[in-house]
Structure formats: structure tokens, C-alpha cells
N, C-alpha and C. Protein backbone atom coordinates (compact mmCIF):
# COMPACT_ATOMS: atom_id res chain seq x y z
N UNK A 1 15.91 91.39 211.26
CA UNK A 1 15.06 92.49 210.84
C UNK A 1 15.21 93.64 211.85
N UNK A 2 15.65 94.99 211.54
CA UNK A 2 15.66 95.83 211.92
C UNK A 2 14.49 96.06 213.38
N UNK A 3 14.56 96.87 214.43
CA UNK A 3 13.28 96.81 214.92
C UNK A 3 13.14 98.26 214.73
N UNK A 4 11.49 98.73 215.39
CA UNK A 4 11.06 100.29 215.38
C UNK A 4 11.72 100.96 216.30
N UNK A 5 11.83 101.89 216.71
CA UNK A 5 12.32 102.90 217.84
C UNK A 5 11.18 103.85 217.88
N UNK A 6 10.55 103.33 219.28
CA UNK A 6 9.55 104.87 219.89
C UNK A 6 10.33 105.76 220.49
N UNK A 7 9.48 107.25 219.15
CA UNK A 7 9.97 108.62 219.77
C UNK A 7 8.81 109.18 220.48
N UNK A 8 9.26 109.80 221.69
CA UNK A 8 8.83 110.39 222.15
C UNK A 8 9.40 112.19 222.39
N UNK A 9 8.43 113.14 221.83
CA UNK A 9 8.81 114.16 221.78
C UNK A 9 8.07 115.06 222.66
N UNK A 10 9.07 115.09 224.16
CA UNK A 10 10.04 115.81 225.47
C UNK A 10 10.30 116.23 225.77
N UNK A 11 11.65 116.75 224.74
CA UNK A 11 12.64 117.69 225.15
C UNK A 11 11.97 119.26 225.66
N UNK A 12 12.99 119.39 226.56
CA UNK A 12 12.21 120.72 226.55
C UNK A 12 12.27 121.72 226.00
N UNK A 13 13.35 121.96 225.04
CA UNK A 13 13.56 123.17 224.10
C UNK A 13 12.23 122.57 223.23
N UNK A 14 11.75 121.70 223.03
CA UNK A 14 9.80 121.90 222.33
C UNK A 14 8.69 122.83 222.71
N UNK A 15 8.20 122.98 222.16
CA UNK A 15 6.55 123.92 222.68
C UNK A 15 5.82 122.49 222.83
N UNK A 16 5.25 122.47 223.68
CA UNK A 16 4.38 121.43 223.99
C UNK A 16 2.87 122.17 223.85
N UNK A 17 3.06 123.12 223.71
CA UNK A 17 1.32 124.14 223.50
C UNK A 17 1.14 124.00 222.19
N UNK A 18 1.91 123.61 220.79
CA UNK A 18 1.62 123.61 219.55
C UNK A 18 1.72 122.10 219.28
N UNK A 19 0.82 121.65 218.18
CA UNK A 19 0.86 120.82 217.67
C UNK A 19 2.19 120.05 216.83
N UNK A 20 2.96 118.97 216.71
CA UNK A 20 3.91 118.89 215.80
C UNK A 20 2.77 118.44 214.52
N UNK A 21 3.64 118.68 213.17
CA UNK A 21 2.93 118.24 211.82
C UNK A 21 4.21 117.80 211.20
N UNK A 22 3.61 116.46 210.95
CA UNK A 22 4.40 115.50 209.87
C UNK A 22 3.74 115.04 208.32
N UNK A 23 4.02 115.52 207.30
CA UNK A 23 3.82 115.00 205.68
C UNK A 23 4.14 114.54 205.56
N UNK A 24 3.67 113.48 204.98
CA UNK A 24 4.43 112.17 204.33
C UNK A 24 4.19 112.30 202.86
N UNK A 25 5.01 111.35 202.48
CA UNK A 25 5.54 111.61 200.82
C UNK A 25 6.32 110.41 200.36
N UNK A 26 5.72 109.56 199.12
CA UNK A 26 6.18 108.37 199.07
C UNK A 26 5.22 106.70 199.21
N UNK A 27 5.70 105.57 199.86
CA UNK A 27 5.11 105.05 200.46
C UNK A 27 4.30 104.72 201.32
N UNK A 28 3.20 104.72 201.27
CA UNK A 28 2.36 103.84 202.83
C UNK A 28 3.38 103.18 203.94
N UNK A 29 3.11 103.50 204.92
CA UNK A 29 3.66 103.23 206.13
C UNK A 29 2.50 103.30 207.52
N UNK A 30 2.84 102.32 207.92
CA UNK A 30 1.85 102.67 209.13
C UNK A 30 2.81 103.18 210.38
N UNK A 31 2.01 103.65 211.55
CA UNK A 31 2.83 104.85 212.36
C UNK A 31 2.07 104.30 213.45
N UNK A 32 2.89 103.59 214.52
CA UNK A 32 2.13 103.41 215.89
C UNK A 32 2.08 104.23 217.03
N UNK A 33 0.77 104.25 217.72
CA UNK A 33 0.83 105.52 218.57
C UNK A 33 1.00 104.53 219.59
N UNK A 34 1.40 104.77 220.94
CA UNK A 34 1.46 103.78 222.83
C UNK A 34 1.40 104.99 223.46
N UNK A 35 1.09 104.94 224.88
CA UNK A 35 0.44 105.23 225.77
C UNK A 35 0.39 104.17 226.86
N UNK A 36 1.74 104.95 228.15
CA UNK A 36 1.15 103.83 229.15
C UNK A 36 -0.11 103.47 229.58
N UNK A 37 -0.70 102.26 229.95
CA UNK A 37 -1.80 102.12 229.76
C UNK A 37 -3.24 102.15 229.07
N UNK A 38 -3.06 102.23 228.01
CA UNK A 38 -3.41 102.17 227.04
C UNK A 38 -3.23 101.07 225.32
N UNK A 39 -4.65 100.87 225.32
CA UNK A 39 -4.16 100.17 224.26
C UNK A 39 -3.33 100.76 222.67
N UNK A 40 -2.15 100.36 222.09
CA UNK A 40 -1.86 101.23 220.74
C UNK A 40 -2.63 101.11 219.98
N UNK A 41 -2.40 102.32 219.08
CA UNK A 41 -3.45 102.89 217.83
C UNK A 41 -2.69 102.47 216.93
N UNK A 42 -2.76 102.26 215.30
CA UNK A 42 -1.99 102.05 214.06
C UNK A 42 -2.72 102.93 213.31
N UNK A 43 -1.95 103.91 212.51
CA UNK A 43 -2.47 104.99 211.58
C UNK A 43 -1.95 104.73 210.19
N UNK A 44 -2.12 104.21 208.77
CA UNK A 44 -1.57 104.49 207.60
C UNK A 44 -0.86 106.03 207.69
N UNK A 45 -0.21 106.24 207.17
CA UNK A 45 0.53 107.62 206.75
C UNK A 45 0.53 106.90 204.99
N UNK A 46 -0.41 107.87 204.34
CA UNK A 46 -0.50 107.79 203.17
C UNK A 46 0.44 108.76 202.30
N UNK A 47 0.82 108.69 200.94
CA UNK A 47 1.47 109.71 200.47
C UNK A 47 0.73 110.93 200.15
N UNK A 48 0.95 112.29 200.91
CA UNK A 48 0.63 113.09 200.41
C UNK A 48 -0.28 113.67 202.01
N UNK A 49 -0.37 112.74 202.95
CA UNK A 49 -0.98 112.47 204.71
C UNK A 49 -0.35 113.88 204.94
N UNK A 50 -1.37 114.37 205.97
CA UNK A 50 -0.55 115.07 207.03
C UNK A 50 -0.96 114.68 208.60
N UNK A 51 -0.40 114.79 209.08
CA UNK A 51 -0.49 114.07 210.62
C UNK A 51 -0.07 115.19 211.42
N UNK A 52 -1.16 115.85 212.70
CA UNK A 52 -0.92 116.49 213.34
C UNK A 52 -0.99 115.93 214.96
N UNK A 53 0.06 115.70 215.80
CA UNK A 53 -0.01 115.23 216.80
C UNK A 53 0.62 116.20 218.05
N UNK A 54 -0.70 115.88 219.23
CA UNK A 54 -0.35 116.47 220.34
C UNK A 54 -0.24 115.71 221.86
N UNK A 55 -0.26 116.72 222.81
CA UNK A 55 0.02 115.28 224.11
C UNK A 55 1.32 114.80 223.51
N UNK A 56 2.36 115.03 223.61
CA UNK A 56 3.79 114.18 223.14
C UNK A 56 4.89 113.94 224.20
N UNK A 57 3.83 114.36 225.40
CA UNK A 57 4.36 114.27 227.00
C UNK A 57 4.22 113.05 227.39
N UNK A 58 3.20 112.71 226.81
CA UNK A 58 2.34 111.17 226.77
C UNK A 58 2.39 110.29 226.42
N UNK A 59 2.62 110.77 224.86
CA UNK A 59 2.46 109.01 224.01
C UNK A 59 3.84 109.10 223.16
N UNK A 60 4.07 107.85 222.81
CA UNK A 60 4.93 107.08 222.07
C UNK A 60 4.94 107.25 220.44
N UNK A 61 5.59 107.13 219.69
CA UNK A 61 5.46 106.89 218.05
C UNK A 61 6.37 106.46 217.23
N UNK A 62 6.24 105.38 216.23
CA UNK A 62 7.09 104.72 215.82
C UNK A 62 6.63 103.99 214.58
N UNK A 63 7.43 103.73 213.56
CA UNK A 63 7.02 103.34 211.91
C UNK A 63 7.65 101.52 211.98
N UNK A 64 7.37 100.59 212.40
CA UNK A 64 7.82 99.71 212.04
C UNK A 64 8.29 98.97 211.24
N UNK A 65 9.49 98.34 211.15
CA UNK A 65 9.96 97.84 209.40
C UNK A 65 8.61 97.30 208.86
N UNK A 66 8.56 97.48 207.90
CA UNK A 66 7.86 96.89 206.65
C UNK A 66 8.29 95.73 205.46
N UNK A 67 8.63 94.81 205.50
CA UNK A 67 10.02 94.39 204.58
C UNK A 67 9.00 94.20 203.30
N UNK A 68 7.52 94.05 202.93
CA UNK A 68 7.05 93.73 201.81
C UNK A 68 7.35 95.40 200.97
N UNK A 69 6.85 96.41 201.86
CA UNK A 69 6.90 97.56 201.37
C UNK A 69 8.97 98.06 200.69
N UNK A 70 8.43 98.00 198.92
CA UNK A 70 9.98 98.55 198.79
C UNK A 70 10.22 99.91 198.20
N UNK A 71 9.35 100.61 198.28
CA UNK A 71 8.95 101.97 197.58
C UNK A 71 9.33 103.17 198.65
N UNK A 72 10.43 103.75 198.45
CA UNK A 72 10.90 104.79 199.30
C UNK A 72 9.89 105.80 199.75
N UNK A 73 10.34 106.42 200.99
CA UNK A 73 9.45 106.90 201.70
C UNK A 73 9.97 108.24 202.68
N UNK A 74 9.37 110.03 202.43
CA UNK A 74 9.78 110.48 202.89
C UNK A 74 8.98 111.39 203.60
N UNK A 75 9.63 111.64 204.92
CA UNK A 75 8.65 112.14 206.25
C UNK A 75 9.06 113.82 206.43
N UNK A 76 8.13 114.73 206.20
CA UNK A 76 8.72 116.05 206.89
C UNK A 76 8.23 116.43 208.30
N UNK A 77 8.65 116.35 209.39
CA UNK A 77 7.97 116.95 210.57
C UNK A 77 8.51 118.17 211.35
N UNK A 78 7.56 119.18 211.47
CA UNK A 78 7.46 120.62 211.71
C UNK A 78 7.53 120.45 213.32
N UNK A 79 8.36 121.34 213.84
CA UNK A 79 8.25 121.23 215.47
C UNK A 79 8.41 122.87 215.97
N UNK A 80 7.65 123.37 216.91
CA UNK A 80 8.19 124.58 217.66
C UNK A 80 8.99 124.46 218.33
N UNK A 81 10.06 124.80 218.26
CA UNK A 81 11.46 124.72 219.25
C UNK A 81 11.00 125.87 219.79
N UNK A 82 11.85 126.14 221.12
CA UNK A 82 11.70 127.76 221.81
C UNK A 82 12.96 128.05 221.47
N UNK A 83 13.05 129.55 221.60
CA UNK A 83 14.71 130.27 221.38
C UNK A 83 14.62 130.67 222.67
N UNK A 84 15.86 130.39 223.55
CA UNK A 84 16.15 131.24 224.92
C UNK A 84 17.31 132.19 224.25
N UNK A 85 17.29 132.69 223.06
CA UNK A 85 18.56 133.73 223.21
C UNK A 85 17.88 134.96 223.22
């Protein structure tokens, strides 16, 4: 079985002063938040969800396989990049 991969969003071409926003569309999926030290959170991402997350200096996030779930599933997430040109 496949495993999850926590993203953590870093980079520094990001704005870390704006929120990222992710829609979901499709299937139920749950979305884990981590945090060193801290216990993780589990969030449904419902179809039609929007999820606004900040602190991404901080925490972790990641959709774990699902193998009962077989109903496709699609994620849009909005990010501020900076332009240095």
C-alpha cells in the first residue's frame, strides 16, 4: 500500500503572510495536520470543502491512502508565490 507524503509548504518563493486555500472536489478524504510536538489533527475534506491553512513554517500535511474509498478525487490549492523580477 502506497504510503502518505507530508508537505510542508517552505519554500521561500511562498508568502508566508497569506493564507494557502485548497477546494476539494470529488471524494471524502481525510487530510492530516503534524506539528513537532504536538499531537496530529485529522480533517474530512468534503466535496465541495474549502480549507484555508496557515503557519506552513510549522506544520505538516498529508492525505493518506484510503483503499475502501474508490471515487476519484480532485484538489485545487491557491498559493502566493512572490515575483523577484
Amino acid at each position: 500500500m502506497p504510503r502518505s507524503v507530508h508537505i510542508k509548504d517552505d519554500e521561500a518563493t511562498l508568502d508566508q503572510t497569506v493564507d494557502n486555500a485548497t477546494l476539494s472536489f470529488g471524494a471524502c478524504r481525510d487530510m492530516i495536520f503534524s506539528k513537532k510536538g504536538c499531537k496530529s489533527v485529522r480533517q474530512a475534506l468534503e466535496a465541495g470543502s474549502l480549507l484555508l491553512m496557515h503557519d506552513q513554517k510549522e506544520w505538516t500535511h498529508a492525505i493518506p491512502p484510503q483503499p475502501c474509498v474508490k471515487e476519484p478525487r480532485i484538489s485545487l490549492t491557491f498559493r502566493r508565490v512572490w515575483s523577484y523580477l
